[in-house]
Protein backbone atom coordinates (compact mmCIF):
# COMPACT_ATOMS: atom_id res chain seq x y z
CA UNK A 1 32.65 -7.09 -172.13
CA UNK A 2 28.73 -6.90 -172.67
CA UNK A 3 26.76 -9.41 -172.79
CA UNK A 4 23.23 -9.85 -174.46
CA UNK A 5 20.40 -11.88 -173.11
CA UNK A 6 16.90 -11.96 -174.07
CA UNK A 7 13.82 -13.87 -173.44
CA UNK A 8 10.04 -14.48 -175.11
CA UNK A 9 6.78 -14.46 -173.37
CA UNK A 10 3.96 -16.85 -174.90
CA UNK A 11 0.81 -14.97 -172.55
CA UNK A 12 1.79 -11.64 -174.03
CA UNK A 13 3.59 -12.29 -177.16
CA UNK A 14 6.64 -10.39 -176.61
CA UNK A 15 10.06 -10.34 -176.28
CA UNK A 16 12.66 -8.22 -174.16
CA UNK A 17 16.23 -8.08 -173.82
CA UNK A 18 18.93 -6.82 -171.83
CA UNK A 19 22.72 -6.05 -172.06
CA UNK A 20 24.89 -6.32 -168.67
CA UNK A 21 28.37 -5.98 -167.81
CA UNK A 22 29.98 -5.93 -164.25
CA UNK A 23 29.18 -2.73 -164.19
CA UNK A 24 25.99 -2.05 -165.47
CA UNK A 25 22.72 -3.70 -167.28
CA UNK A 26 20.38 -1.98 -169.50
CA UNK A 27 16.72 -3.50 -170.29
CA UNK A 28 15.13 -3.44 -173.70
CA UNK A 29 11.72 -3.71 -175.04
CA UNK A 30 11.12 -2.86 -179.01
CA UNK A 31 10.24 0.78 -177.51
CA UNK A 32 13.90 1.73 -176.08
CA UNK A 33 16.59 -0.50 -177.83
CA UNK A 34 19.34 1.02 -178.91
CA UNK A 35 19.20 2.13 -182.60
CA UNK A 36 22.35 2.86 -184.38
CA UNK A 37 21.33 4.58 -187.73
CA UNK A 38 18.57 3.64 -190.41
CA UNK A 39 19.83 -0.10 -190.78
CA UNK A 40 18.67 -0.47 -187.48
CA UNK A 41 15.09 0.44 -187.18
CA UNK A 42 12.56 0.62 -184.60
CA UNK A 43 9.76 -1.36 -185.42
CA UNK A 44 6.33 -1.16 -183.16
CA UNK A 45 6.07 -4.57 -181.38
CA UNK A 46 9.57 -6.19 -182.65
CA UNK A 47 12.53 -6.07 -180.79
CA UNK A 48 15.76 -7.40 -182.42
CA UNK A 49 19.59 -7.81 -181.59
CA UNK A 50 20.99 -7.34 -185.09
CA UNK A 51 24.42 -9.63 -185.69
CA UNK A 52 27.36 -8.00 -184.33
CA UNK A 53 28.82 -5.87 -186.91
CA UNK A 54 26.22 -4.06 -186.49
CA UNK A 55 26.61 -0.31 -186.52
CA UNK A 56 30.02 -0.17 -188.00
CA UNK A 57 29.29 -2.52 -191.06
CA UNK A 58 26.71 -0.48 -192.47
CA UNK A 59 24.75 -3.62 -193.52
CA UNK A 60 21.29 -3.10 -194.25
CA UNK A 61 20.21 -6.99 -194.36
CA UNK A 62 18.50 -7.44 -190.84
CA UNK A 63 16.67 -4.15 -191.26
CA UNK A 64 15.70 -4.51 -194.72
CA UNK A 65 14.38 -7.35 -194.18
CA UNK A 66 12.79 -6.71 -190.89
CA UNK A 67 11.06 -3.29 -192.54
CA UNK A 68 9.96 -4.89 -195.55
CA UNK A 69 8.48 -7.36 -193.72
CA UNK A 70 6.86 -6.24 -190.65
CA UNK A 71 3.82 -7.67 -189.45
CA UNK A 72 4.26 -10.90 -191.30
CA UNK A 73 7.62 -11.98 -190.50
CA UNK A 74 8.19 -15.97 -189.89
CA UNK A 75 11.02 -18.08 -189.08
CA UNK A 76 11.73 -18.69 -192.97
CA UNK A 77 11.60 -14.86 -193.27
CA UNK A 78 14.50 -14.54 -190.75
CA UNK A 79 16.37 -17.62 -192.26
């Protein structure tokens, strides 16, 4: 079983995340997350855990949204 965490920093305005299991963990910055196809972007400064269905679904919701808008994304954007 994995397990994702991640956490924000106000000073630098970021975010970073990890995945960890008894046998491993695996940290994430919006550089080096894992990216399952094109409904999972990588976005320069946003770093995302998209729901789980996520890459077998083939839903493009959180990425659409995310790419269309990037730079300007709010809470209400995400909601």
């Amino acid at each position: 079983m994995k397990i994702h965490l991640g956490w924000g920093s106000l000073p630098d305005n970021t975010f970073r995340g990890a995945d960890y299991a008894a046998n491993f963990v695996t940290f994430y910055d919006d550089k080096n997350y894992t990216h399952y196809d094109q409904n999972t972007p990588q976005l320069d400064g946003l770093f995302y855990y998209d729901k789980g269905a996520v890459p077998y679904s083939g839903d493009k919701c959180m990425g659409n949204v995310l790419r269309a808008n990037h730079g300007k994304i709010t809470a209400a954007t995400l909601y």
